[in-house]
PDB file of N, CA and C in Angstrom:
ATOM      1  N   UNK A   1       0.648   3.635  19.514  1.00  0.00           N
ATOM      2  CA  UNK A   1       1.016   2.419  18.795  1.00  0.00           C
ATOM      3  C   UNK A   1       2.158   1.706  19.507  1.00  0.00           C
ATOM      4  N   UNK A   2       2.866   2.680  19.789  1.00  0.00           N
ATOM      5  CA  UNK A   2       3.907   1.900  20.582  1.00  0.00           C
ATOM      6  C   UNK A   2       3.817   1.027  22.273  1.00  0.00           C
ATOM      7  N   UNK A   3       2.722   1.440  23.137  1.00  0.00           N
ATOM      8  CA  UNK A   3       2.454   1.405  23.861  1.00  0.00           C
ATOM      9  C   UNK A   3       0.895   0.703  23.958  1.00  0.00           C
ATOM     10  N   UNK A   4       0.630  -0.083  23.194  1.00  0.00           N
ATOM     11  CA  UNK A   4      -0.797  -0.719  23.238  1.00  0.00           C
ATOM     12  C   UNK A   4      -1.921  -0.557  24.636  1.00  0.00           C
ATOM     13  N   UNK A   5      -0.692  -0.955  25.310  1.00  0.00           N
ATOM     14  CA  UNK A   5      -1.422  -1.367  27.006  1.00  0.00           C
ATOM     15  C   UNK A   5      -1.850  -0.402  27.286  1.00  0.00           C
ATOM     16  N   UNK A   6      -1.208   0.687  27.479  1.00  0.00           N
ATOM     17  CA  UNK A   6      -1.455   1.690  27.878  1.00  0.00           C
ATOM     18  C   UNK A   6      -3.334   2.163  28.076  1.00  0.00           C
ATOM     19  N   UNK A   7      -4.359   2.340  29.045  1.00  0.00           N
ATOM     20  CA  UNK A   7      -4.847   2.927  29.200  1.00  0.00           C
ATOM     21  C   UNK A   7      -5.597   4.277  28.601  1.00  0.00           C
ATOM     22  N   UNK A   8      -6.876   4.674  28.148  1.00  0.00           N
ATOM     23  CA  UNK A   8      -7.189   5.894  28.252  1.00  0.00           C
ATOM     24  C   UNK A   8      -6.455   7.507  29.332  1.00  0.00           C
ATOM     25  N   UNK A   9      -6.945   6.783  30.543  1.00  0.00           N
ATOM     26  CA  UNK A   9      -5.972   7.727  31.549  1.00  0.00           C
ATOM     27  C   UNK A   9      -4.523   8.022  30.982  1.00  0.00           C
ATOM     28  N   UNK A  10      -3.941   6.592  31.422  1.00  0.00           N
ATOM     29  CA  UNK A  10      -2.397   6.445  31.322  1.00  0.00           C
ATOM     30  C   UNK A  10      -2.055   7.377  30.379  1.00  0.00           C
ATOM     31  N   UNK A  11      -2.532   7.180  29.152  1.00  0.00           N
ATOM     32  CA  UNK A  11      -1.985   7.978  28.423  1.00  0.00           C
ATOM     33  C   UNK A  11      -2.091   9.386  28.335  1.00  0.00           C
ATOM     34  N   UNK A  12      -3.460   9.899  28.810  1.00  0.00           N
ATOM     35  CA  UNK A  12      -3.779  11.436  29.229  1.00  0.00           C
ATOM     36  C   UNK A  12      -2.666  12.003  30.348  1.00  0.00           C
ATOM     37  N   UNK A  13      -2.244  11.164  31.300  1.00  0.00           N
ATOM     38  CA  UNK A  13      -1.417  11.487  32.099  1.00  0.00           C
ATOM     39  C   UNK A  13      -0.159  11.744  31.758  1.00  0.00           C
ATOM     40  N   UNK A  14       0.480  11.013  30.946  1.00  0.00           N
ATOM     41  CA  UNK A  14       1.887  10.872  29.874  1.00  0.00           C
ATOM     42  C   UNK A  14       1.682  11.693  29.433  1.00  0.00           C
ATOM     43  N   UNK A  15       0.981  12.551  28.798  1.00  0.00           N
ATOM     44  CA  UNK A  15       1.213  13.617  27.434  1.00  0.00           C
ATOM     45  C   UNK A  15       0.655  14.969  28.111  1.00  0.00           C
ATOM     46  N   UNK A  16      -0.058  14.842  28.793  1.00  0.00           N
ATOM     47  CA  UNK A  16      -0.586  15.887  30.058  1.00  0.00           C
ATOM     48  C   UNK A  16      -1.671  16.730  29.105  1.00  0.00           C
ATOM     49  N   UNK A  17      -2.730  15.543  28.953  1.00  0.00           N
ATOM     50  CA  UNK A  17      -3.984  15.973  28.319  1.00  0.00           C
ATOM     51  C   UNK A  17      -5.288  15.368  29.016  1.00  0.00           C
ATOM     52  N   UNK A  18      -6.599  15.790  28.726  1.00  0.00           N
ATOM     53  CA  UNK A  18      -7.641  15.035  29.230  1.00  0.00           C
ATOM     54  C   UNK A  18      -7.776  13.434  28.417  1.00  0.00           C
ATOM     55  N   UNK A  19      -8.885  12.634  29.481  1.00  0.00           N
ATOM     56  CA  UNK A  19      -8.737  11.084  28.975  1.00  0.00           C
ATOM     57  C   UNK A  19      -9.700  11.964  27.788  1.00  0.00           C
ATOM     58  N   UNK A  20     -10.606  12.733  27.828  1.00  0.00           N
ATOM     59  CA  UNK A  20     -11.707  12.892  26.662  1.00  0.00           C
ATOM     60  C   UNK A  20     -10.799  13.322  25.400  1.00  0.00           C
ATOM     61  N   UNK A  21      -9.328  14.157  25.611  1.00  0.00           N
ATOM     62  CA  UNK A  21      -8.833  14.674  24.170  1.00  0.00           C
ATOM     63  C   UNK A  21      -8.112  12.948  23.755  1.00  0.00           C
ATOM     64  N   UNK A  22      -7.883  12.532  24.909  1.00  0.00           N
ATOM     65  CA  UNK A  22      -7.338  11.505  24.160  1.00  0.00           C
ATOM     66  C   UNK A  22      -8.525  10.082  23.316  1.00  0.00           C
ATOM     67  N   UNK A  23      -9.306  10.327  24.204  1.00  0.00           N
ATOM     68  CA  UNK A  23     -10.693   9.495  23.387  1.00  0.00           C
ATOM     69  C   UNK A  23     -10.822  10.006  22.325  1.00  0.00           C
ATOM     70  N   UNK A  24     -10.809  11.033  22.088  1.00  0.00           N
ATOM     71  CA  UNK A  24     -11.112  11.936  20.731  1.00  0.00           C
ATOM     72  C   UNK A  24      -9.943  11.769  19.671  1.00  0.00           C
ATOM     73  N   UNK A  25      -8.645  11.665  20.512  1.00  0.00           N
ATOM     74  CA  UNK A  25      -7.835  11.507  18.929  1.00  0.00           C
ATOM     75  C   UNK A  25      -8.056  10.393  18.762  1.00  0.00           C
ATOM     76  N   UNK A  26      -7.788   9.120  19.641  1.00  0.00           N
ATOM     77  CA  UNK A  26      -7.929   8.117  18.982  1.00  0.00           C
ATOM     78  C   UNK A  26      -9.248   7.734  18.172  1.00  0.00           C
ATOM     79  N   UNK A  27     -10.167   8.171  18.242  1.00  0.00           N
ATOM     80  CA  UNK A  27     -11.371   8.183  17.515  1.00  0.00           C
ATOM     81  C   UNK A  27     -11.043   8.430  15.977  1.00  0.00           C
ATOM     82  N   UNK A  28     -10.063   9.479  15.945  1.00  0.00           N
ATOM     83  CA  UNK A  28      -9.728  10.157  14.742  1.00  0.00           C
ATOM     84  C   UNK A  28      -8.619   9.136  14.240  1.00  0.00           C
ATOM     85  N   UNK A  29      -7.785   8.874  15.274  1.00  0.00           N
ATOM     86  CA  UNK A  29      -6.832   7.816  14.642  1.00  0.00           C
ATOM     87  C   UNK A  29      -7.478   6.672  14.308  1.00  0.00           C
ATOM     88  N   UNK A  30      -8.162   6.212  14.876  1.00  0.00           N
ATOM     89  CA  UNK A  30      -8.794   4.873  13.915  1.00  0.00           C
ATOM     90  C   UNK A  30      -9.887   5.063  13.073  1.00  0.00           C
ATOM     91  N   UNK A  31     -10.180   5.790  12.354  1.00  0.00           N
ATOM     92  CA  UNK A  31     -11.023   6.720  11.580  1.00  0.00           C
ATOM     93  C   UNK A  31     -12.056   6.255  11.588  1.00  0.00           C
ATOM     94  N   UNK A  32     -12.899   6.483  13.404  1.00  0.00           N
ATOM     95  CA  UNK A  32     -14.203   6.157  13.223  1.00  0.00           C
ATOM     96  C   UNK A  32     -14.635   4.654  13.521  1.00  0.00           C
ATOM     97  N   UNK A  33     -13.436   3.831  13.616  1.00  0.00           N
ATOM     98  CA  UNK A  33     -13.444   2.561  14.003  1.00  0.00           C
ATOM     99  C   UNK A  33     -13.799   2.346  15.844  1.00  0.00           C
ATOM    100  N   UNK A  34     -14.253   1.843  16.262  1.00  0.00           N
ATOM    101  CA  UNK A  34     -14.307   1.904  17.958  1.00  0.00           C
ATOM    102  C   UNK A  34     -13.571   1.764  18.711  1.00  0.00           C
ATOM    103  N   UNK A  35     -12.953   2.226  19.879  1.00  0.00           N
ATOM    104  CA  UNK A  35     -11.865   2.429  20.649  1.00  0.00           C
ATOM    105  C   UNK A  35     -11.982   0.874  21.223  1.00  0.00           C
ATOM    106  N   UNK A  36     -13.486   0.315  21.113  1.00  0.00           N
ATOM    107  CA  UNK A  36     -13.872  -1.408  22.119  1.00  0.00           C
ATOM    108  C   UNK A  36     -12.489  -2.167  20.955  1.00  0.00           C
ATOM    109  N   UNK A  37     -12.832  -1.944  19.666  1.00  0.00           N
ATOM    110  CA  UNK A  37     -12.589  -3.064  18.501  1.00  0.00           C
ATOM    111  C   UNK A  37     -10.842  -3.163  18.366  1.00  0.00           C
ATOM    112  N   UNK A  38     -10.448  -1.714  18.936  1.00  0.00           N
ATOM    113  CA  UNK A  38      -8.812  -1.984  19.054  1.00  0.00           C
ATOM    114  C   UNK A  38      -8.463  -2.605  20.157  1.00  0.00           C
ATOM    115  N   UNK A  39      -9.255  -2.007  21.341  1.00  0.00           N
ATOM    116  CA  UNK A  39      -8.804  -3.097  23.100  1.00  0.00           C
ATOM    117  C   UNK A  39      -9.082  -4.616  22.514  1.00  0.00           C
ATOM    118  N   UNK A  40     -10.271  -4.909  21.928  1.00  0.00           N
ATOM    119  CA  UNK A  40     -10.033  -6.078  21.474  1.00  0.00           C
ATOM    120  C   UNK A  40      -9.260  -7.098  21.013  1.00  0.00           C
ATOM    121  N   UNK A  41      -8.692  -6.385  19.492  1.00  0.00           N
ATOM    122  CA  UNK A  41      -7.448  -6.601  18.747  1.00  0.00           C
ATOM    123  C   UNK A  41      -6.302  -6.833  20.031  1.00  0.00           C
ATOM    124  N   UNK A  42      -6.630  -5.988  20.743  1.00  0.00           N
ATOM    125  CA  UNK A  42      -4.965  -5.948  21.394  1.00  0.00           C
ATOM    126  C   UNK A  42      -4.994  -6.617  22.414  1.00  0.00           C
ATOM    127  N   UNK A  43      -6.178  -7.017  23.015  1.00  0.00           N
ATOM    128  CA  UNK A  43      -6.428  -8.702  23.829  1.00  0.00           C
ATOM    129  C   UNK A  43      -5.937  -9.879  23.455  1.00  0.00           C
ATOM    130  N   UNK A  44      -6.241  -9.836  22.188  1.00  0.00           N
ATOM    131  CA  UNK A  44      -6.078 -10.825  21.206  1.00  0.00           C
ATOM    132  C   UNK A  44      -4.194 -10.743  20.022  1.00  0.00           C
ATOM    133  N   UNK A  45      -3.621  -9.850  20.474  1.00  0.00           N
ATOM    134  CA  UNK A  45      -2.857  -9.421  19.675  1.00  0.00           C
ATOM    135  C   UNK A  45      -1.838 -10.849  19.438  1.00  0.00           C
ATOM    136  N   UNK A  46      -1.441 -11.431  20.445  1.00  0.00           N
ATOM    137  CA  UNK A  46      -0.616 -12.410  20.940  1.00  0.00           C
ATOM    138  C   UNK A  46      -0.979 -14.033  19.847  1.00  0.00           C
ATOM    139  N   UNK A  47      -2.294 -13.935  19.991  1.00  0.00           N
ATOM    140  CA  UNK A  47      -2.665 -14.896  19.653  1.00  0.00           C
ATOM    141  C   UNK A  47      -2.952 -14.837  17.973  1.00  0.00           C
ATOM    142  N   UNK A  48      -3.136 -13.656  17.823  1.00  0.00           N
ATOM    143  CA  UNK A  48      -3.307 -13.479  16.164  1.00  0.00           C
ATOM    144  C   UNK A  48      -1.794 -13.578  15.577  1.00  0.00           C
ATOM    145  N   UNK A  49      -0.412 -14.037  16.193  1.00  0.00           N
ATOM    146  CA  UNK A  49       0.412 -13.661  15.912  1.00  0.00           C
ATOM    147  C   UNK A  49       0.557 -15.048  15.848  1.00  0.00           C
ATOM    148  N   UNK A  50       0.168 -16.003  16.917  1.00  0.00           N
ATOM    149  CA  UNK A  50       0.542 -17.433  16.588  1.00  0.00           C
ATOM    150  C   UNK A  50      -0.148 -18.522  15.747  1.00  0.00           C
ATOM    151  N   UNK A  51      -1.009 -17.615  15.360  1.00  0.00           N
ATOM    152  CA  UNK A  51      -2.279 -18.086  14.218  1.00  0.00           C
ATOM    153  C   UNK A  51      -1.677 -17.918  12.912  1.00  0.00           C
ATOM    154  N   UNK A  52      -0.533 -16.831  12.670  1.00  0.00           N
ATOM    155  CA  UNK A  52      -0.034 -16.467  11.089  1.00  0.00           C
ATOM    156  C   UNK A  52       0.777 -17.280  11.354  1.00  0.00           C
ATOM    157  N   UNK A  53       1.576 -17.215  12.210  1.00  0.00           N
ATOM    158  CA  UNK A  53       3.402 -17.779  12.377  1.00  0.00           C
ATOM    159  C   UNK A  53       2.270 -19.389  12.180  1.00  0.00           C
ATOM    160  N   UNK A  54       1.822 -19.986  12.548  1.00  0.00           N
ATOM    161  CA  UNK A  54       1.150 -21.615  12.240  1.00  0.00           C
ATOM    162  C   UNK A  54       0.467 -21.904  11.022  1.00  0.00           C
ATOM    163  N   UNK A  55      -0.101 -20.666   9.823  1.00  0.00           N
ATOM    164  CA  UNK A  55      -0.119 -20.511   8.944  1.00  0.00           C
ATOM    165  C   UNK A  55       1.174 -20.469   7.910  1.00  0.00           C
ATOM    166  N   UNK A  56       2.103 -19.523   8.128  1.00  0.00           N
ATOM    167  CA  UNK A  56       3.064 -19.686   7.600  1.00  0.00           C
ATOM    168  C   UNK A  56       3.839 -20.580   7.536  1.00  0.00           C
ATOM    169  N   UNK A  57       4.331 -21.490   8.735  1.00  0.00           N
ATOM    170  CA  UNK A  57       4.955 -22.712   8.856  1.00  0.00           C
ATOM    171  C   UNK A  57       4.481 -23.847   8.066  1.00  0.00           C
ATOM    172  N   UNK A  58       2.685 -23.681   7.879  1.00  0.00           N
ATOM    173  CA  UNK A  58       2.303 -24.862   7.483  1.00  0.00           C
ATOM    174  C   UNK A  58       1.952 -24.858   5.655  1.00  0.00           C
ATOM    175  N   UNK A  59       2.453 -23.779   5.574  1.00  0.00           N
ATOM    176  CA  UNK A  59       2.369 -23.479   3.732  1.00  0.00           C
ATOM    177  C   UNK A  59       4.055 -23.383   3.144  1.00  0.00           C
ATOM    178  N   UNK A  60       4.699 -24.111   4.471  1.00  0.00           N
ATOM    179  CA  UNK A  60       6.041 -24.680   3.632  1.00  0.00           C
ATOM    180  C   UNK A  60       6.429 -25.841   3.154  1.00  0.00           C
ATOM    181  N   UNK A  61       6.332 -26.021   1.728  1.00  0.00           N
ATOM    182  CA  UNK A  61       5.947 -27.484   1.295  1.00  0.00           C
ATOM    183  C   UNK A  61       7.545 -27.359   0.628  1.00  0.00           C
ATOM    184  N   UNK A  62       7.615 -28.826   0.315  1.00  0.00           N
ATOM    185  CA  UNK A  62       9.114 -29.632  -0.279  1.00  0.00           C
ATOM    186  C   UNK A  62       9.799 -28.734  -1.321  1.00  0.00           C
ATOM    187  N   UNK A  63       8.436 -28.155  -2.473  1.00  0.00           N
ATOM    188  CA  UNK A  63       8.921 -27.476  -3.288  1.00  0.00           C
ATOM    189  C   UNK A  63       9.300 -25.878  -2.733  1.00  0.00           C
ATOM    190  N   UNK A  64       8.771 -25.364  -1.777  1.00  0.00           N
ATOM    191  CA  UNK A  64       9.634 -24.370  -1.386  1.00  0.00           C
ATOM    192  C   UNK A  64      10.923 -24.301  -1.086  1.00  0.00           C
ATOM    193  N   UNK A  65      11.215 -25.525  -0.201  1.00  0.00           N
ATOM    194  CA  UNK A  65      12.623 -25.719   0.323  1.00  0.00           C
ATOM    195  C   UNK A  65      13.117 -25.889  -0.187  1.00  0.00           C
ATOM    196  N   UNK A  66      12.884 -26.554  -1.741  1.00  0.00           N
ATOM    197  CA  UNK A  66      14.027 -26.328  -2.474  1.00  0.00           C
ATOM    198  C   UNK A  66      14.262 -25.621  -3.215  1.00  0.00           C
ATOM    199  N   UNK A  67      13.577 -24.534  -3.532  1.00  0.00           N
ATOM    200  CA  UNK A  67      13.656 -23.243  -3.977  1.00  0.00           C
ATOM    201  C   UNK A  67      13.768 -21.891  -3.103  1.00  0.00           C
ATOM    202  N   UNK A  68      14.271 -21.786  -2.334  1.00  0.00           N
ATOM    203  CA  UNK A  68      14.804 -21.693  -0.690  1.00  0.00           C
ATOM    204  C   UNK A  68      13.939 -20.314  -0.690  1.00  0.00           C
ATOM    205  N   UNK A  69      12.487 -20.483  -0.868  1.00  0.00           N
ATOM    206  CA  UNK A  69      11.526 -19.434  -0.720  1.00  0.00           C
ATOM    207  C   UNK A  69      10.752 -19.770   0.909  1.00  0.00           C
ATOM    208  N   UNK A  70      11.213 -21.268   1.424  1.00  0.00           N
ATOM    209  CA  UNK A  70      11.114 -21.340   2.802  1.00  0.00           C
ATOM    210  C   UNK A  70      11.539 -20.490   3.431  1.00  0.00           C
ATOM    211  N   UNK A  71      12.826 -20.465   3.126  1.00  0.00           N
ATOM    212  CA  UNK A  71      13.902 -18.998   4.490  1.00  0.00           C
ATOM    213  C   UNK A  71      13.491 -18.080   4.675  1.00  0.00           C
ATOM    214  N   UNK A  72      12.573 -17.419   3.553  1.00  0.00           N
ATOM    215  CA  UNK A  72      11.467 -15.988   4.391  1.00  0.00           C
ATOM    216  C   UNK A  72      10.122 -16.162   5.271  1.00  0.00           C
ATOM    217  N   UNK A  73       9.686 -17.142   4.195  1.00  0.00           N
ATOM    218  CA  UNK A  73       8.928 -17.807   5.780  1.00  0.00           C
ATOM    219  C   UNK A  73       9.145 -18.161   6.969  1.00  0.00           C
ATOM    220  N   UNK A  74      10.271 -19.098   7.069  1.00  0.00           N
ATOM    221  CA  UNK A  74      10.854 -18.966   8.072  1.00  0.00           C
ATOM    222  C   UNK A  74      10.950 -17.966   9.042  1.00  0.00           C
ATOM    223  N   UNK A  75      11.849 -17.271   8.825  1.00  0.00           N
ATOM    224  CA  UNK A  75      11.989 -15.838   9.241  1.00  0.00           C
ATOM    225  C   UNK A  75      10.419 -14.748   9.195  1.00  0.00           C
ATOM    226  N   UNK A  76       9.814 -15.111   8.720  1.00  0.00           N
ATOM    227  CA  UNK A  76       8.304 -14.165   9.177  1.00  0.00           C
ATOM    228  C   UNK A  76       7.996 -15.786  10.180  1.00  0.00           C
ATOM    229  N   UNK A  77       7.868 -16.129  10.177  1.00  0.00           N
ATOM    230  CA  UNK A  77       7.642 -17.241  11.357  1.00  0.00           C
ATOM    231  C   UNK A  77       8.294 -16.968  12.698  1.00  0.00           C
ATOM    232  N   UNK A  78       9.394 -16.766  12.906  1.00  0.00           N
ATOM    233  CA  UNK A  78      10.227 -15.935  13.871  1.00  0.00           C
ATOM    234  C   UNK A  78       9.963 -14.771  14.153  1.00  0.00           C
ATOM    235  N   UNK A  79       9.761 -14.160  13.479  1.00  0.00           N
ATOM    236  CA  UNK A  79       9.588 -13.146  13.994  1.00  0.00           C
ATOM    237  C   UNK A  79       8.245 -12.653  14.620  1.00  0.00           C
ATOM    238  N   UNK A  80       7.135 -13.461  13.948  1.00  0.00           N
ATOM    239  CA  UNK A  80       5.605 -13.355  14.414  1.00  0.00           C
ATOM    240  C   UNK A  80       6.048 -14.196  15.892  1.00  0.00           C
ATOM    241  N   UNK A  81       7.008 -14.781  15.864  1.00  0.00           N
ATOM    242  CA  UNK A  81       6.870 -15.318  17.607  1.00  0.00           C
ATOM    243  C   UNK A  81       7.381 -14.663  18.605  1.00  0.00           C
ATOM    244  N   UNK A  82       8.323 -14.251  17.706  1.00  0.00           N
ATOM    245  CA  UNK A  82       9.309 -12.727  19.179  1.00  0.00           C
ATOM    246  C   UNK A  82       8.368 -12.044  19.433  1.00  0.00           C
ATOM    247  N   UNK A  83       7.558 -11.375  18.573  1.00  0.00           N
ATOM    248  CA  UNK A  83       6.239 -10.188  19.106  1.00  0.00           C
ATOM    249  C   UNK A  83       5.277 -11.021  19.674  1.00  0.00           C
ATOM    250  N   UNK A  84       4.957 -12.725  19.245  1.00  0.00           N
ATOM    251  CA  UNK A  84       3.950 -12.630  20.306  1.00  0.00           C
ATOM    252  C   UNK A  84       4.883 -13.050  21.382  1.00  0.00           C
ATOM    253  N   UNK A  85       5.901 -13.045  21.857  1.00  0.00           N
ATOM    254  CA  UNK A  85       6.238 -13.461  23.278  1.00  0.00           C
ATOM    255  C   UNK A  85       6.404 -11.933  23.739  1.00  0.00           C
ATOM    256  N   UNK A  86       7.091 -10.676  23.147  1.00  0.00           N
ATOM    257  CA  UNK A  86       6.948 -10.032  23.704  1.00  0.00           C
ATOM    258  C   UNK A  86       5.608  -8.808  24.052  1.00  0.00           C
ATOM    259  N   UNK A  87       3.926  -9.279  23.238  1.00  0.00           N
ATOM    260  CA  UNK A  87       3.332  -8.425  23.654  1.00  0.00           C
ATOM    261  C   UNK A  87       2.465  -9.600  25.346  1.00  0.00           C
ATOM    262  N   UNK A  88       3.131 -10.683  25.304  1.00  0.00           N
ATOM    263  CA  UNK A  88       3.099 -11.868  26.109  1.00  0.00           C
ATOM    264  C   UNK A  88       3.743 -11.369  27.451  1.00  0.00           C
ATOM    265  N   UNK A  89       4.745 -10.254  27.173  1.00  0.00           N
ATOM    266  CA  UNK A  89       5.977  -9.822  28.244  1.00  0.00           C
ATOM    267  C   UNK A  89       7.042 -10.834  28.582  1.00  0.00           C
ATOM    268  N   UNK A  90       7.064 -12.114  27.621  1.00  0.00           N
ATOM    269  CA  UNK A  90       8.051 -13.290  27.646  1.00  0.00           C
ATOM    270  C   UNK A  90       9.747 -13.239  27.281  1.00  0.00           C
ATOM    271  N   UNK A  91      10.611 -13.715  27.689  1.00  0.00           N
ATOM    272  CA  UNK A  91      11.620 -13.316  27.118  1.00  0.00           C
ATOM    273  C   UNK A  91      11.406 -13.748  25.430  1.00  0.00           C
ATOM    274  N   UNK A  92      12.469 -13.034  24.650  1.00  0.00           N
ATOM    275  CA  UNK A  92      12.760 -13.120  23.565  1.00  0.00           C
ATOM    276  C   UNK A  92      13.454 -13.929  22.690  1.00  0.00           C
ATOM    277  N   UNK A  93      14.602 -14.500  23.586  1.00  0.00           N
ATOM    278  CA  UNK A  93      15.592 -14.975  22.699  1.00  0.00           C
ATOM    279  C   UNK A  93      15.304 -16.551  22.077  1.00  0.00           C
ATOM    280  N   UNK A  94      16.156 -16.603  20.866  1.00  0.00           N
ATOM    281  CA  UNK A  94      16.064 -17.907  20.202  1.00  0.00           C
ATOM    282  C   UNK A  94      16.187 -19.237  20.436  1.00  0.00           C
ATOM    283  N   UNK A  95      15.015 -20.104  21.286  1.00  0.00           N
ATOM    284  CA  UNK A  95      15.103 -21.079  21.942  1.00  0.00           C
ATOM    285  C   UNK A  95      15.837 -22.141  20.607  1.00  0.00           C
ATOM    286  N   UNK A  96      16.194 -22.959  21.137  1.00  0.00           N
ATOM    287  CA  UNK A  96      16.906 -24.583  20.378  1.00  0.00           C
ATOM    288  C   UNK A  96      15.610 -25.157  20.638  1.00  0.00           C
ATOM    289  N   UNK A  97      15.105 -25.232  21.309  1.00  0.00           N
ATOM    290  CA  UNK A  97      13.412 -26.014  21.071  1.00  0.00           C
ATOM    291  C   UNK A  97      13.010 -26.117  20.385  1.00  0.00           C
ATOM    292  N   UNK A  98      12.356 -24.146  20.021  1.00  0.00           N
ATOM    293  CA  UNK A  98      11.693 -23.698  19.105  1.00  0.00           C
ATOM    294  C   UNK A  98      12.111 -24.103  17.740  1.00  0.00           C
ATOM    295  N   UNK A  99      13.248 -24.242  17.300  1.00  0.00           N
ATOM    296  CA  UNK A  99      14.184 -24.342  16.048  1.00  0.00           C
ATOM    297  C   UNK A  99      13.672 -26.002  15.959  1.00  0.00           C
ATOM    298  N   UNK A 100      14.037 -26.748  16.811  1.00  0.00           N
ATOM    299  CA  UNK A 100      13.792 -28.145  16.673  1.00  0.00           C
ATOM    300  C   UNK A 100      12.382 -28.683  16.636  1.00  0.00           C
ATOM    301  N   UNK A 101      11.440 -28.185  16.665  1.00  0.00           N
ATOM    302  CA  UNK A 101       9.895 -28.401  16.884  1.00  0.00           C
ATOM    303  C   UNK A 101       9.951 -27.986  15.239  1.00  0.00           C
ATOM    304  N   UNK A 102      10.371 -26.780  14.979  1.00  0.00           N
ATOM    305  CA  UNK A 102      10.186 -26.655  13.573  1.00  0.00           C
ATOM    306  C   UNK A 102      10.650 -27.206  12.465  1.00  0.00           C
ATOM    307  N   UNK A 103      11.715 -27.926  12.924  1.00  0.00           N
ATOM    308  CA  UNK A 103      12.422 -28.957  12.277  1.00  0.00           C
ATOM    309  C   UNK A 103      11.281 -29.831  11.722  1.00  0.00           C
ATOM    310  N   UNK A 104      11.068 -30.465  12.916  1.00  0.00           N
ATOM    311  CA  UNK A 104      10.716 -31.721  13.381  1.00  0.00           C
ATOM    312  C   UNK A 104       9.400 -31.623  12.505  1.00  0.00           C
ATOM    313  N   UNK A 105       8.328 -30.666  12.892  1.00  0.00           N
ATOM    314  CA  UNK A 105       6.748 -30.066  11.940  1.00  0.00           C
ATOM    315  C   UNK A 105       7.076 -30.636  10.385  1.00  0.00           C
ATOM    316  N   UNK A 106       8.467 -29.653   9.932  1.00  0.00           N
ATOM    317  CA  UNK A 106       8.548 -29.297   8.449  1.00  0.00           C
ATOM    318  C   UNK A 106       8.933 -31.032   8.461  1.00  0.00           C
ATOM    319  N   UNK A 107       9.990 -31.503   8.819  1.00  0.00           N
ATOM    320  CA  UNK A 107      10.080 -32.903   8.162  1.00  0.00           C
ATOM    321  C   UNK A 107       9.129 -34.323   8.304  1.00  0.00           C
ATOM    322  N   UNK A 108       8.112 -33.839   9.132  1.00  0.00           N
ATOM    323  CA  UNK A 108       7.004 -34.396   9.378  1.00  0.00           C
ATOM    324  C   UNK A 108       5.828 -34.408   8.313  1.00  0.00           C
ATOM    325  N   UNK A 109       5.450 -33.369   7.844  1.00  0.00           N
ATOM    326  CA  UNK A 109       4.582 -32.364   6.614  1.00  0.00           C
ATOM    327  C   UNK A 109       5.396 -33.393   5.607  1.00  0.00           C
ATOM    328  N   UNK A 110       7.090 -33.291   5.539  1.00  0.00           N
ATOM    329  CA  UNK A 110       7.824 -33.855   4.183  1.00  0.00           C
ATOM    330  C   UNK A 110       7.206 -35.165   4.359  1.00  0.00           C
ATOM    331  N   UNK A 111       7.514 -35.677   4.915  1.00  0.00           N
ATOM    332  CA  UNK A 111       7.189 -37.379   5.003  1.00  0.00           C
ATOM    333  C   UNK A 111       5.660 -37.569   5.051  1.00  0.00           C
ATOM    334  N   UNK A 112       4.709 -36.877   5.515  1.00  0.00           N
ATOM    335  CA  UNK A 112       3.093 -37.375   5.726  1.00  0.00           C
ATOM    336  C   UNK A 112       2.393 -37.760   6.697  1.00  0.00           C
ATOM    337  N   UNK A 113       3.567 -37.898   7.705  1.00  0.00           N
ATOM    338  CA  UNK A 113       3.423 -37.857   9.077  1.00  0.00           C
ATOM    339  C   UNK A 113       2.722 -36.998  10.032  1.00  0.00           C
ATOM    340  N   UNK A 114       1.773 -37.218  10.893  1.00  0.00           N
ATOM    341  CA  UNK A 114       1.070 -36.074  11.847  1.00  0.00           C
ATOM    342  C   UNK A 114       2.256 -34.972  12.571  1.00  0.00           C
ATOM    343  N   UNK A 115       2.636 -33.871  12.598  1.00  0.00           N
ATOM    344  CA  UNK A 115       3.614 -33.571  13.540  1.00  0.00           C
ATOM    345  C   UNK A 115       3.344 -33.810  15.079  1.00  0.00           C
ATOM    346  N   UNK A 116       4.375 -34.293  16.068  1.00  0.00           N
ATOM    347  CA  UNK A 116       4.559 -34.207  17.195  1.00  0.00           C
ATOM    348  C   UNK A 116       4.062 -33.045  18.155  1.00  0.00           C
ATOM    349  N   UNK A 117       2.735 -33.249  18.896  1.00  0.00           N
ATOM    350  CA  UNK A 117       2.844 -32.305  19.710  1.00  0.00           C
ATOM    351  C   UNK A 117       3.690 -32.064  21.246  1.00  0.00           C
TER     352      UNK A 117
END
């Protein structure tokens, strides 16, 4: 889990087991689910992350903000972007961009306006 990327081998090599015991636990760890359907997921991991964080941003309406039930959204919005930059291998830290694009979205949404791409 911690190591997504990681390989069948890779990981037989790390723990100093065969790739088959390790095909086999993970078989067991995803109970029966396919080893294809997690490489998948985890192709895709990045992008399923900027699909919620653009969900979440966009289900912050006037009446949240002022019932300051925005600020956790917010913050799950942030944070779905640090993981996808870092399963991205991107740096991390808190751009002034990023903050201002979101500004800019939410008071855009307020007014009725298309946001700025």
């Amino acid at each position: 889990m911690r190591r997504p990327e990681l390989t069948g081998g890779q990981i037989a090599r790390r723990v100093g087991c065969t790739r088959q015991n390790v095909h086999q636990v993970l078989h067991l760890f995803l109970d029966g689910d396919r080893e294809q359907e997690l490489r998948d997921f985890q192709a895709k991991q990045a992008d399923i992350y900027d699909f919620l964080q653009q969900r979440i941003l966009a289900s912050i309406t006037q009446e949240k903000l002022q019932k300051s039930r925005a600020r956790a959204l917010i913050l799950g919005a942030a944070i779905l972007q640090d993981k996808a930059q870092l399963v991205r291998q991107q740096a991390t830290g808190i751009k002034a961009t990023a903050l201002r694009d979101a500004a800019e979205a939410m008071r855009a949404r307020r007014d009725g306006a298309p946001p700025k791409n």
